[in-house]
PDB file of N, CA and C in Angstrom:
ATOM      1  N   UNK A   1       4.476  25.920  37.585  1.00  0.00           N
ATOM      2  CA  UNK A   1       5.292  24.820  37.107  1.00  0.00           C
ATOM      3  C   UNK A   1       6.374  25.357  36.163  1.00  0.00           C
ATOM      4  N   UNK A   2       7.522  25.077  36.271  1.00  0.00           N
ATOM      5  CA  UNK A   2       8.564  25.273  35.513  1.00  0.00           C
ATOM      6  C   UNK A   2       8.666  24.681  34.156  1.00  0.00           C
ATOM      7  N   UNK A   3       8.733  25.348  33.525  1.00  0.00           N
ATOM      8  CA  UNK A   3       8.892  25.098  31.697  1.00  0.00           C
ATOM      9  C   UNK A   3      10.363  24.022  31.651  1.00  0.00           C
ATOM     10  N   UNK A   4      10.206  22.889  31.649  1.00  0.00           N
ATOM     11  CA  UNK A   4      11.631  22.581  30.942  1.00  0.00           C
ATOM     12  C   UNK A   4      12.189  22.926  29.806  1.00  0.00           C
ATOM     13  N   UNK A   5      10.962  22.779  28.902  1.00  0.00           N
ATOM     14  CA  UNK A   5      11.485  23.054  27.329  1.00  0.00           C
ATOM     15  C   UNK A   5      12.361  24.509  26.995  1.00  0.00           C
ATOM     16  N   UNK A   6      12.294  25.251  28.033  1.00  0.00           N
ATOM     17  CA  UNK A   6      13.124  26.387  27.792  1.00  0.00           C
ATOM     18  C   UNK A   6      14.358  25.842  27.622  1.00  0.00           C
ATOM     19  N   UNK A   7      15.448  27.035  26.749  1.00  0.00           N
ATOM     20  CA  UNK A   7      16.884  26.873  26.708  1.00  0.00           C
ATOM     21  C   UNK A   7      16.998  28.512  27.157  1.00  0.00           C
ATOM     22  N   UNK A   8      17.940  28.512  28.322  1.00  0.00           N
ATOM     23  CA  UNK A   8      17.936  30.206  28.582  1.00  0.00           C
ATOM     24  C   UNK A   8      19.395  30.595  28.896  1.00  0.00           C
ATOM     25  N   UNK A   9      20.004  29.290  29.306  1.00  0.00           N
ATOM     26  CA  UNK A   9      21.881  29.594  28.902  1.00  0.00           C
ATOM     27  C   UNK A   9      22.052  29.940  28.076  1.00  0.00           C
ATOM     28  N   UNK A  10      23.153  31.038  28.063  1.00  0.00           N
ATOM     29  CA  UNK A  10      24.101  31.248  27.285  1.00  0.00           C
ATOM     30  C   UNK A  10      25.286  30.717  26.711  1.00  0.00           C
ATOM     31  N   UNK A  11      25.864  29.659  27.152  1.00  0.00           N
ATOM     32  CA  UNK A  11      26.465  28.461  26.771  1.00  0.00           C
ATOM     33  C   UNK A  11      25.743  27.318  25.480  1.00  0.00           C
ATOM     34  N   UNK A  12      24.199  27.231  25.888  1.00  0.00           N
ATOM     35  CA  UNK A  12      23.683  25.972  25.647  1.00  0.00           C
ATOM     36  C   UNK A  12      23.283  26.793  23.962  1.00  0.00           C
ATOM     37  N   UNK A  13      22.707  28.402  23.902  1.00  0.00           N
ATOM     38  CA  UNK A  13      22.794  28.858  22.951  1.00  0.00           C
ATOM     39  C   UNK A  13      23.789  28.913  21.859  1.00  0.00           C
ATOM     40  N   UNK A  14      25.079  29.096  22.739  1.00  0.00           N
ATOM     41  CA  UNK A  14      26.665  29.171  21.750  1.00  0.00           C
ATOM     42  C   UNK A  14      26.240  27.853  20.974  1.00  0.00           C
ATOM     43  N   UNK A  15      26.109  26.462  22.320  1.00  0.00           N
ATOM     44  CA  UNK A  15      26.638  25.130  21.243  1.00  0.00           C
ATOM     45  C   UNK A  15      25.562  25.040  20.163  1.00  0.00           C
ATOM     46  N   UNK A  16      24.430  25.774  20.109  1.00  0.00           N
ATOM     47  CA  UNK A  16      23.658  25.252  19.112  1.00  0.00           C
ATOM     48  C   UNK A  16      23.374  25.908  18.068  1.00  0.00           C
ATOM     49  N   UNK A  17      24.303  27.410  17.608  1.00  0.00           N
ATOM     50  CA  UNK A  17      24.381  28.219  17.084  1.00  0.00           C
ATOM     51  C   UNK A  17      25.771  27.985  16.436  1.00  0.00           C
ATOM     52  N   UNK A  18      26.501  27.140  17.157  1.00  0.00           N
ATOM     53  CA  UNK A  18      28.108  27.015  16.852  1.00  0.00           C
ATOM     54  C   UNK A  18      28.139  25.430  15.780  1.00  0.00           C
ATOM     55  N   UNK A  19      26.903  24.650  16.394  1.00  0.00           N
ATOM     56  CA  UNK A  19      26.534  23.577  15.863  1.00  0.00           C
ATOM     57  C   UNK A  19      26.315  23.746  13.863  1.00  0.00           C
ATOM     58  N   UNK A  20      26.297  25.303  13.440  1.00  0.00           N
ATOM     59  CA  UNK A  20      26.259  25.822  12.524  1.00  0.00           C
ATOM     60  C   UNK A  20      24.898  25.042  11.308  1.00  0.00           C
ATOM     61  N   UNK A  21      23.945  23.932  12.035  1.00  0.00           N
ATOM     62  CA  UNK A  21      22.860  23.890  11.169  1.00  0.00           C
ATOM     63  C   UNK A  21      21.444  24.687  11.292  1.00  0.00           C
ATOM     64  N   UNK A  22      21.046  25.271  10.212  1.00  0.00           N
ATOM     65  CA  UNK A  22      20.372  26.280  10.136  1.00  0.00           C
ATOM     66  C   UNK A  22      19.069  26.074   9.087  1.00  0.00           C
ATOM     67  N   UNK A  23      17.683  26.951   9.767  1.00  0.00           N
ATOM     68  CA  UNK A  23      17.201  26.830   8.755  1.00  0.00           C
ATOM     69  C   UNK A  23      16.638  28.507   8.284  1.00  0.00           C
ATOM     70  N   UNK A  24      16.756  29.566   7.385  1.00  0.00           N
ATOM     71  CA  UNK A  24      16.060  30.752   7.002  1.00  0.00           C
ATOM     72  C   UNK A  24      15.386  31.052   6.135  1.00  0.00           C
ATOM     73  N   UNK A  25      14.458  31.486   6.630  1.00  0.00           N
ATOM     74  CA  UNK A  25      13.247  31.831   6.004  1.00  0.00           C
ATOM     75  C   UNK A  25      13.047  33.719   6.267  1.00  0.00           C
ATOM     76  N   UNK A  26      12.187  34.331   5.829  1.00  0.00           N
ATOM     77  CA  UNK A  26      12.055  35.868   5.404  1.00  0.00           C
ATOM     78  C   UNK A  26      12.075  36.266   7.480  1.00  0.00           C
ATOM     79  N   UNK A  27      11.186  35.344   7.728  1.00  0.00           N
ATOM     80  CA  UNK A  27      11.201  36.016   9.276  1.00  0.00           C
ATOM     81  C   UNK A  27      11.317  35.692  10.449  1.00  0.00           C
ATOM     82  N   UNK A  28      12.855  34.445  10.158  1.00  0.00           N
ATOM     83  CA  UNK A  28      13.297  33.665  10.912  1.00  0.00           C
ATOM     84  C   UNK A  28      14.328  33.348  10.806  1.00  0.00           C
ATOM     85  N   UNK A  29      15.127  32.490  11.371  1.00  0.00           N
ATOM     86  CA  UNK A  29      16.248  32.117  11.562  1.00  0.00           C
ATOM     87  C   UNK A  29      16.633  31.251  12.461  1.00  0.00           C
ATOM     88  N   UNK A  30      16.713  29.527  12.106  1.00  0.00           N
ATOM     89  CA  UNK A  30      16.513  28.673  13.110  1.00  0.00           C
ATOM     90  C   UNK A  30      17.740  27.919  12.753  1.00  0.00           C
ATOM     91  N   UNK A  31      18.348  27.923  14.381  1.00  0.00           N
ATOM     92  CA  UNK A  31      19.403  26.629  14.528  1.00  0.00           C
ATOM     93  C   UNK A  31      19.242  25.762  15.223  1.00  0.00           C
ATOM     94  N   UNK A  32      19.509  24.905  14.823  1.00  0.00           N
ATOM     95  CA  UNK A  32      19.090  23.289  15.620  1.00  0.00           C
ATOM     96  C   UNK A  32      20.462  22.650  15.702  1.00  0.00           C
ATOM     97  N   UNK A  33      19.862  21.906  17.028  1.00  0.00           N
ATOM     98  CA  UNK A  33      20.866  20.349  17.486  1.00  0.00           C
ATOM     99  C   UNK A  33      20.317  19.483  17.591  1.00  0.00           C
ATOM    100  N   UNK A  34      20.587  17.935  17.383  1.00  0.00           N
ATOM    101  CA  UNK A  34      20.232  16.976  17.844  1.00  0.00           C
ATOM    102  C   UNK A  34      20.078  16.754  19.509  1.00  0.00           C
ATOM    103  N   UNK A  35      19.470  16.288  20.660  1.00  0.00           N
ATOM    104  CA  UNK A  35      19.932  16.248  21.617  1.00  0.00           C
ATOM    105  C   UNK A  35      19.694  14.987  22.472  1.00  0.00           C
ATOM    106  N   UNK A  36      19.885  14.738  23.431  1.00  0.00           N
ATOM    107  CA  UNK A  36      19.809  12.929  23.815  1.00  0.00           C
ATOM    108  C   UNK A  36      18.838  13.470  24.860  1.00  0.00           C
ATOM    109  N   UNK A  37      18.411  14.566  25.203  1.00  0.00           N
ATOM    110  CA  UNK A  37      17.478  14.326  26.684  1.00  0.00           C
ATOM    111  C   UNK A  37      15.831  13.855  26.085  1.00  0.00           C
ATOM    112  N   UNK A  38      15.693  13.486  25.249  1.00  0.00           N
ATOM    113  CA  UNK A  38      14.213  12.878  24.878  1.00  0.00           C
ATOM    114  C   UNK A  38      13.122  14.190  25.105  1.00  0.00           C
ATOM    115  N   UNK A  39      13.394  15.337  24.475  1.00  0.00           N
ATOM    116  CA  UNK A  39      12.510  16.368  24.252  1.00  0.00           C
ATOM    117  C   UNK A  39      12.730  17.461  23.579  1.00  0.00           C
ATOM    118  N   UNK A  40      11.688  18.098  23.264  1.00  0.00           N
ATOM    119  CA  UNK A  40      11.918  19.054  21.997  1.00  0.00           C
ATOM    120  C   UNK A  40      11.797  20.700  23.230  1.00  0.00           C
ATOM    121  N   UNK A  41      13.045  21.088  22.776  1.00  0.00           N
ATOM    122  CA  UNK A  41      13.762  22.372  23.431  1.00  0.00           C
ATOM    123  C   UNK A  41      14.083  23.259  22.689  1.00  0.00           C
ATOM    124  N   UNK A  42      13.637  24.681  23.162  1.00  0.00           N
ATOM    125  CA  UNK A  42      13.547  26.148  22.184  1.00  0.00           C
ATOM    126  C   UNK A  42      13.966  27.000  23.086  1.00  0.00           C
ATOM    127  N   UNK A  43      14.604  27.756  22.128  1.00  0.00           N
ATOM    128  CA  UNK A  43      15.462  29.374  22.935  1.00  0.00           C
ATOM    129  C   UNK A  43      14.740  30.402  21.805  1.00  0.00           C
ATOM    130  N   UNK A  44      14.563  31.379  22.074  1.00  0.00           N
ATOM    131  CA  UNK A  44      14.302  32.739  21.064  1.00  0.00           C
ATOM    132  C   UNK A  44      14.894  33.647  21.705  1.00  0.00           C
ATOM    133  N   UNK A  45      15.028  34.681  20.700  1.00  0.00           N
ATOM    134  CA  UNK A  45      16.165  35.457  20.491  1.00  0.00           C
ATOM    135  C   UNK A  45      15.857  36.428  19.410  1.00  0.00           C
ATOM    136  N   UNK A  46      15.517  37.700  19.923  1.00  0.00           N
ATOM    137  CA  UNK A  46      15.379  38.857  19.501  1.00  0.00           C
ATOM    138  C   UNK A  46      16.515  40.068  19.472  1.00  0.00           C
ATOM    139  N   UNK A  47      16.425  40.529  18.450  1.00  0.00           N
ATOM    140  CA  UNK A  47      17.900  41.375  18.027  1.00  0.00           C
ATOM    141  C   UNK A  47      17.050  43.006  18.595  1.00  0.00           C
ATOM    142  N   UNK A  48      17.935  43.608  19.255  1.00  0.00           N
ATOM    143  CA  UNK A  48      18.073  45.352  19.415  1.00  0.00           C
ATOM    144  C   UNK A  48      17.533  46.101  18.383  1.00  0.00           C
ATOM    145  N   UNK A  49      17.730  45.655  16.559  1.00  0.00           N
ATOM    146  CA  UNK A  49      17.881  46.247  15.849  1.00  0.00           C
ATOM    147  C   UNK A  49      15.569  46.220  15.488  1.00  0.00           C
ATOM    148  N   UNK A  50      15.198  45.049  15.768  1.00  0.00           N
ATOM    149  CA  UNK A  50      14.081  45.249  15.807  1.00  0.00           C
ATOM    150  C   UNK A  50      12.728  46.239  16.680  1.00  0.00           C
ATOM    151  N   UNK A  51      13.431  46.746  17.489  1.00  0.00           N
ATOM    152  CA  UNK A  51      12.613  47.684  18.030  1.00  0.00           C
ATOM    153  C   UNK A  51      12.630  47.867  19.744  1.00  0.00           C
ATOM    154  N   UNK A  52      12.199  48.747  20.704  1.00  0.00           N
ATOM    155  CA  UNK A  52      12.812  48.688  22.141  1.00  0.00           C
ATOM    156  C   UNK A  52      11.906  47.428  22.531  1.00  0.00           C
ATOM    157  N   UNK A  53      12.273  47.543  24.162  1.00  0.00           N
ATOM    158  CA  UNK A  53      12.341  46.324  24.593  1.00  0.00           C
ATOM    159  C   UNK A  53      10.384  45.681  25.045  1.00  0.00           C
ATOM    160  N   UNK A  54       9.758  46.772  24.843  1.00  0.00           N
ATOM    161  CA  UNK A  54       8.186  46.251  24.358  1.00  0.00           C
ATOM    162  C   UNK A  54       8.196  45.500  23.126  1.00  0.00           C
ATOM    163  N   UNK A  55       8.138  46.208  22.163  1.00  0.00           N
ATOM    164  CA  UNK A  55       8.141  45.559  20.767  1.00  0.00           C
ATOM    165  C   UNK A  55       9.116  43.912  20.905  1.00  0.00           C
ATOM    166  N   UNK A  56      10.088  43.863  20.958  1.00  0.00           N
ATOM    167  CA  UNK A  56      11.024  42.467  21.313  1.00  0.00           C
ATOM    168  C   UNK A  56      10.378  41.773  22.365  1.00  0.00           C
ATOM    169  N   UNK A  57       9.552  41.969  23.459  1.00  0.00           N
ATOM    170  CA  UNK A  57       8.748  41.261  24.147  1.00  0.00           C
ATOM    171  C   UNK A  57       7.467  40.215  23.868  1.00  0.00           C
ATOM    172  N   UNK A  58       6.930  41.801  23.048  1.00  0.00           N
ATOM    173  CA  UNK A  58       6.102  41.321  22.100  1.00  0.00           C
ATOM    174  C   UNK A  58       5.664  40.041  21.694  1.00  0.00           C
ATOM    175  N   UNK A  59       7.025  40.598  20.470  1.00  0.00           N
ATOM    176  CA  UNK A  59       7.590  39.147  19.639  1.00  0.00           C
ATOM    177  C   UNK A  59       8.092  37.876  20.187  1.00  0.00           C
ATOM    178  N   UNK A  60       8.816  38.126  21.773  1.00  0.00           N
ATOM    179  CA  UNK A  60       8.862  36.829  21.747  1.00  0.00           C
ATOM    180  C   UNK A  60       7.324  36.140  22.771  1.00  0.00           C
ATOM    181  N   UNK A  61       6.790  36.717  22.995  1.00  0.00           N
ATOM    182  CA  UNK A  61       5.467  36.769  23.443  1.00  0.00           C
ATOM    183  C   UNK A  61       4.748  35.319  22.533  1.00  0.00           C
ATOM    184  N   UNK A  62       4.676  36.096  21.169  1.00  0.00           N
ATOM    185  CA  UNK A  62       4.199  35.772  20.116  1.00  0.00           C
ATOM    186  C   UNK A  62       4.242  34.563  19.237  1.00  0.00           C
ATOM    187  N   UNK A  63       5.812  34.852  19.215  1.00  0.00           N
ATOM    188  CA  UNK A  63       6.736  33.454  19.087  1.00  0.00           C
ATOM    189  C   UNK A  63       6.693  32.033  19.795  1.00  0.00           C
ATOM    190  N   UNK A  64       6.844  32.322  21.338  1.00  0.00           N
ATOM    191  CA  UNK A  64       5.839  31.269  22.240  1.00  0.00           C
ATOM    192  C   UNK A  64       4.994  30.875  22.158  1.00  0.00           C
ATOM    193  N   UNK A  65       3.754  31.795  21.531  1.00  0.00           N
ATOM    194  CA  UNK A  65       2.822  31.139  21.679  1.00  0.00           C
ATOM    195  C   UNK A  65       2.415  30.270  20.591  1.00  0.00           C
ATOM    196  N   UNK A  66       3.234  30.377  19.020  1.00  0.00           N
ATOM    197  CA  UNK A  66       3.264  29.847  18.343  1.00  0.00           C
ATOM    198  C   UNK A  66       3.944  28.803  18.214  1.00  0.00           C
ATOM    199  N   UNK A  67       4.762  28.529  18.871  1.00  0.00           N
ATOM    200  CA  UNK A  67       5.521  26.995  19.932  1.00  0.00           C
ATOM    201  C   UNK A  67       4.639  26.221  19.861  1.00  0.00           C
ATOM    202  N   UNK A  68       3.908  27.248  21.284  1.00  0.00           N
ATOM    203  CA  UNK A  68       3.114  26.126  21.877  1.00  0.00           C
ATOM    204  C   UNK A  68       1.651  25.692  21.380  1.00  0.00           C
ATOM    205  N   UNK A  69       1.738  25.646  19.900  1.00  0.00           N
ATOM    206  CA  UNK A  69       0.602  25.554  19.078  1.00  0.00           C
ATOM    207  C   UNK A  69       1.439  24.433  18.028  1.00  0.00           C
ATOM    208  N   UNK A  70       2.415  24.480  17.976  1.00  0.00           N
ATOM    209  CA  UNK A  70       3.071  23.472  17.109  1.00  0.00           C
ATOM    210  C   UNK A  70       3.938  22.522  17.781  1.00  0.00           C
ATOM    211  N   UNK A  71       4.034  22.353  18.804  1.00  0.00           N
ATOM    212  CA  UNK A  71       4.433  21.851  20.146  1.00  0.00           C
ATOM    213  C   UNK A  71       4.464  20.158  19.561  1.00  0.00           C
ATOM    214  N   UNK A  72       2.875  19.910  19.508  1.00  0.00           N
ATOM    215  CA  UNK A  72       2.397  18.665  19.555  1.00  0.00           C
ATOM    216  C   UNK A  72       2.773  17.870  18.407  1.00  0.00           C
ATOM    217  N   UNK A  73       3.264  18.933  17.039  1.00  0.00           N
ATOM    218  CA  UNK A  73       3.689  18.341  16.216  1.00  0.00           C
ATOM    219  C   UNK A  73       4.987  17.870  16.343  1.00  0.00           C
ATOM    220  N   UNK A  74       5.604  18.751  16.897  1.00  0.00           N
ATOM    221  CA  UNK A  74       7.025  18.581  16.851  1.00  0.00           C
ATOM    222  C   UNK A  74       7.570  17.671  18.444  1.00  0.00           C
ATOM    223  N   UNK A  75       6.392  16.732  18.918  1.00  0.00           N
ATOM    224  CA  UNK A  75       6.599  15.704  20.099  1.00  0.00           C
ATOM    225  C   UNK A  75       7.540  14.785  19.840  1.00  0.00           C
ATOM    226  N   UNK A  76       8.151  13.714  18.676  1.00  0.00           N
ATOM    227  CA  UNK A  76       8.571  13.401  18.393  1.00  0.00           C
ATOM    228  C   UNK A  76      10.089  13.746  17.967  1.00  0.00           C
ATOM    229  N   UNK A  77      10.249  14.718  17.533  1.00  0.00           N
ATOM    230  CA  UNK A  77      11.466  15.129  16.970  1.00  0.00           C
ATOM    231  C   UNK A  77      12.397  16.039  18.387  1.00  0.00           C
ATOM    232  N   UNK A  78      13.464  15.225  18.751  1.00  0.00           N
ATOM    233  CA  UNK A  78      14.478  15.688  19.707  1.00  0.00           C
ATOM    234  C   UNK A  78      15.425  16.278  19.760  1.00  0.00           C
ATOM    235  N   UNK A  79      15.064  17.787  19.240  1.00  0.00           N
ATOM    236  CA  UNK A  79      16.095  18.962  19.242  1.00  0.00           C
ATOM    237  C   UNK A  79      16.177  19.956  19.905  1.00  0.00           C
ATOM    238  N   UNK A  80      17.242  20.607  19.958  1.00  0.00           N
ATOM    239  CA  UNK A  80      17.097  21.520  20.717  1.00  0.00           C
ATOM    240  C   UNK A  80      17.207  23.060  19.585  1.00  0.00           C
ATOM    241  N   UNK A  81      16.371  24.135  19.466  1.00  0.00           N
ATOM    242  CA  UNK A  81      16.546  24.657  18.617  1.00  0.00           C
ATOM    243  C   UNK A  81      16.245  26.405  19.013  1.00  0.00           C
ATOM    244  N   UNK A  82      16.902  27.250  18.416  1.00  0.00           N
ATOM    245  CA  UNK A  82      17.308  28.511  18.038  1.00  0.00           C
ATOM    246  C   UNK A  82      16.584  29.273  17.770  1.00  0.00           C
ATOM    247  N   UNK A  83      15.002  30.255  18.154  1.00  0.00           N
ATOM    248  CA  UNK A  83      14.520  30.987  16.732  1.00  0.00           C
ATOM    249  C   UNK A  83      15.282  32.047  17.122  1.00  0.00           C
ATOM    250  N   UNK A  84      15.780  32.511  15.865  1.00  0.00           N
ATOM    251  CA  UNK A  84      15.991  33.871  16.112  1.00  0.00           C
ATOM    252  C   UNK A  84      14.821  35.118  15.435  1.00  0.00           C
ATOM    253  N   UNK A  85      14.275  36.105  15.441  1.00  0.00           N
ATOM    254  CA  UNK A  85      13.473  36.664  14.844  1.00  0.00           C
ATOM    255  C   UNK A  85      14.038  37.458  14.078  1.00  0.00           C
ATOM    256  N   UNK A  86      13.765  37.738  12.802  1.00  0.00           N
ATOM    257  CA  UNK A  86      14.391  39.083  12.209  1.00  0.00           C
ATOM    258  C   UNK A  86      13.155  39.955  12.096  1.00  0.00           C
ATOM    259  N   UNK A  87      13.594  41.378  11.262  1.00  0.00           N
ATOM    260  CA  UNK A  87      12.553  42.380  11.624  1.00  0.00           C
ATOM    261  C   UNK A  87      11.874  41.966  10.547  1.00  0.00           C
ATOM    262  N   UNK A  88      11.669  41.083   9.514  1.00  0.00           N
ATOM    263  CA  UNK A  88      10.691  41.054   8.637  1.00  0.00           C
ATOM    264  C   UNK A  88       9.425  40.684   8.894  1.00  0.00           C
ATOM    265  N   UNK A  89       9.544  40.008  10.195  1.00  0.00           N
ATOM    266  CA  UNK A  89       8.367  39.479  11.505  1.00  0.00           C
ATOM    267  C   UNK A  89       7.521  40.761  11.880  1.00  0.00           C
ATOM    268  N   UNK A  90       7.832  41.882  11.514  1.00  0.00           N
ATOM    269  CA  UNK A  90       7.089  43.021  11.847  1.00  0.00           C
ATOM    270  C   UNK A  90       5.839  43.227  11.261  1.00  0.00           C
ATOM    271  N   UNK A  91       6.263  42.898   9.748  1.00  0.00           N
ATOM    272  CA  UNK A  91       5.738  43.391   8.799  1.00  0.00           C
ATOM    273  C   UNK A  91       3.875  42.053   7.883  1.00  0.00           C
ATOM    274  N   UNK A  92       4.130  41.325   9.018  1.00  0.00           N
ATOM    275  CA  UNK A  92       3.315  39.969   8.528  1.00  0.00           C
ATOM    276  C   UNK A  92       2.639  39.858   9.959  1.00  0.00           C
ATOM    277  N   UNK A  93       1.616  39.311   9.706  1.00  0.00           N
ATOM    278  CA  UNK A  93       0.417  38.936  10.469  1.00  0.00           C
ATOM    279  C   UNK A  93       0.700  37.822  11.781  1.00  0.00           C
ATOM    280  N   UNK A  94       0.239  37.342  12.826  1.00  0.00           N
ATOM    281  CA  UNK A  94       0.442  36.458  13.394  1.00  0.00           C
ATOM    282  C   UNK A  94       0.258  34.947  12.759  1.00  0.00           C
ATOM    283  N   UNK A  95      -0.777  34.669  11.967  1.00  0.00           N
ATOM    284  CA  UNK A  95      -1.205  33.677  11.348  1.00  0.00           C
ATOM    285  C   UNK A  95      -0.052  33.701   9.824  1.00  0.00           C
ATOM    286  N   UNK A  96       0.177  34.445   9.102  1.00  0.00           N
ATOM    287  CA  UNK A  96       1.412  34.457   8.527  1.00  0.00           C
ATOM    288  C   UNK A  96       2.720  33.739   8.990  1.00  0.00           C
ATOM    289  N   UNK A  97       3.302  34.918   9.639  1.00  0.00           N
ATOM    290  CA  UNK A  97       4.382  34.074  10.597  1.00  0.00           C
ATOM    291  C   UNK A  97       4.277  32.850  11.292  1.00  0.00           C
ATOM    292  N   UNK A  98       2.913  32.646  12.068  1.00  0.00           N
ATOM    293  CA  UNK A  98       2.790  30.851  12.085  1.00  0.00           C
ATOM    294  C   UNK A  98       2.876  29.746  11.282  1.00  0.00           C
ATOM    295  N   UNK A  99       2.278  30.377  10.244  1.00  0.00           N
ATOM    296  CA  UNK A  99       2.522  29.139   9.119  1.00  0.00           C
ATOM    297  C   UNK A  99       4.121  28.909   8.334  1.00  0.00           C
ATOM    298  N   UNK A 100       4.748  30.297   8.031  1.00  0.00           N
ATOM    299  CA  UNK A 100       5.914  30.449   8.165  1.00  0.00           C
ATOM    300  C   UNK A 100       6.896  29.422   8.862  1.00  0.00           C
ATOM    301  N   UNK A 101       6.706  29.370  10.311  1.00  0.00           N
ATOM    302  CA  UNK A 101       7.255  28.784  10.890  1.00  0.00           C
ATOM    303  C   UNK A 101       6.979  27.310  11.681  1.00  0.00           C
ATOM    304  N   UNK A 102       5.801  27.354  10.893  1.00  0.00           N
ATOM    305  CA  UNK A 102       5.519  25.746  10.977  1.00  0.00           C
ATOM    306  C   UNK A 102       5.721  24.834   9.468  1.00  0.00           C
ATOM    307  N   UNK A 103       6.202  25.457   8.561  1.00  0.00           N
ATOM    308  CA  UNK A 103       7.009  25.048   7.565  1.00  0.00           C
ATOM    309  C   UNK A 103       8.416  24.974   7.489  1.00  0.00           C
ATOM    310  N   UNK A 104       8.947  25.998   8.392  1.00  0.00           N
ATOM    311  CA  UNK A 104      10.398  25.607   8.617  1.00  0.00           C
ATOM    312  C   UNK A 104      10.584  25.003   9.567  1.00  0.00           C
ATOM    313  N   UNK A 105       9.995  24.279  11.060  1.00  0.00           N
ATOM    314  CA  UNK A 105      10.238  23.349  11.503  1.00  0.00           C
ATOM    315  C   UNK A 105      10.085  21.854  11.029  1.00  0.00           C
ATOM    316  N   UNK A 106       9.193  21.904   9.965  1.00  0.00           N
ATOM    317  CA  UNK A 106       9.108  20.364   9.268  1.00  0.00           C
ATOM    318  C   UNK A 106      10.062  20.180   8.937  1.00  0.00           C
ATOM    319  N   UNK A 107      10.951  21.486   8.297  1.00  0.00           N
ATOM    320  CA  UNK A 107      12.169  20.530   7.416  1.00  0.00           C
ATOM    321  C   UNK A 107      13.308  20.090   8.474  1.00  0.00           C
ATOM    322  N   UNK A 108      13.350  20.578   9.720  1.00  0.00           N
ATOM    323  CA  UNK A 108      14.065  20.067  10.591  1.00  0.00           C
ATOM    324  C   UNK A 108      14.377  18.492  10.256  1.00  0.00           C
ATOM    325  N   UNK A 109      15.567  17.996  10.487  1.00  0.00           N
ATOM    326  CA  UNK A 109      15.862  16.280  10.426  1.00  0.00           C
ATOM    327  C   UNK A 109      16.995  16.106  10.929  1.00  0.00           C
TER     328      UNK A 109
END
């Protein structure tokens, strides 16, 4: 079954990065849009500078799966949003970085 909730354009990334609202935290970096299709939509986005292309897999491995653990919270709220990872994500635990980033999606609005 095909994931809708993906965002995997490169266009759909520009507008929501260009949309310039943001939220950062030590091992993240999230931009959000409002969006009218009635669902909550995620792109990630791993930088070169964090490590070859295992390690960046990894992470977004990781990152997903921490989505889809906060998923249910974020049913309600209709954005479309940005993580980007920075390398400070290296350095912290999986359960770290989850909670991390289930504090910076609350403040989403």
């Amino acid at each position: 079954m095909k994931n809708i909730n993906i965002i995997k354009r490169n266009h759909e990334f520009q507008s929501i990065i260009g949309n310039k609202r943001f939220i950062k935290t030590k091992g993240f970096v999230i931009y959000f849009k409002k969006n009218d299709l009635k669902r909550f939509r995620y792109g990630i986005s791993v930088g070169k500078k964090t490590g070859n292309a295992v390690f960046r897999n990894k992470i977004k491995r990781q990152i997903r799966s921490m989505i889809w653990e906060i998923l249910d919270d974020q049913s309600e709220k209709y954005f479309d949003i940005v993580i980007m990872a920075r390398i400070m994500i290296l350095d912290k635990s999986f359960q770290d970085n989850l909670e991390e980033l289930k504090k910076a999606l609350l403040l989403i609005k």
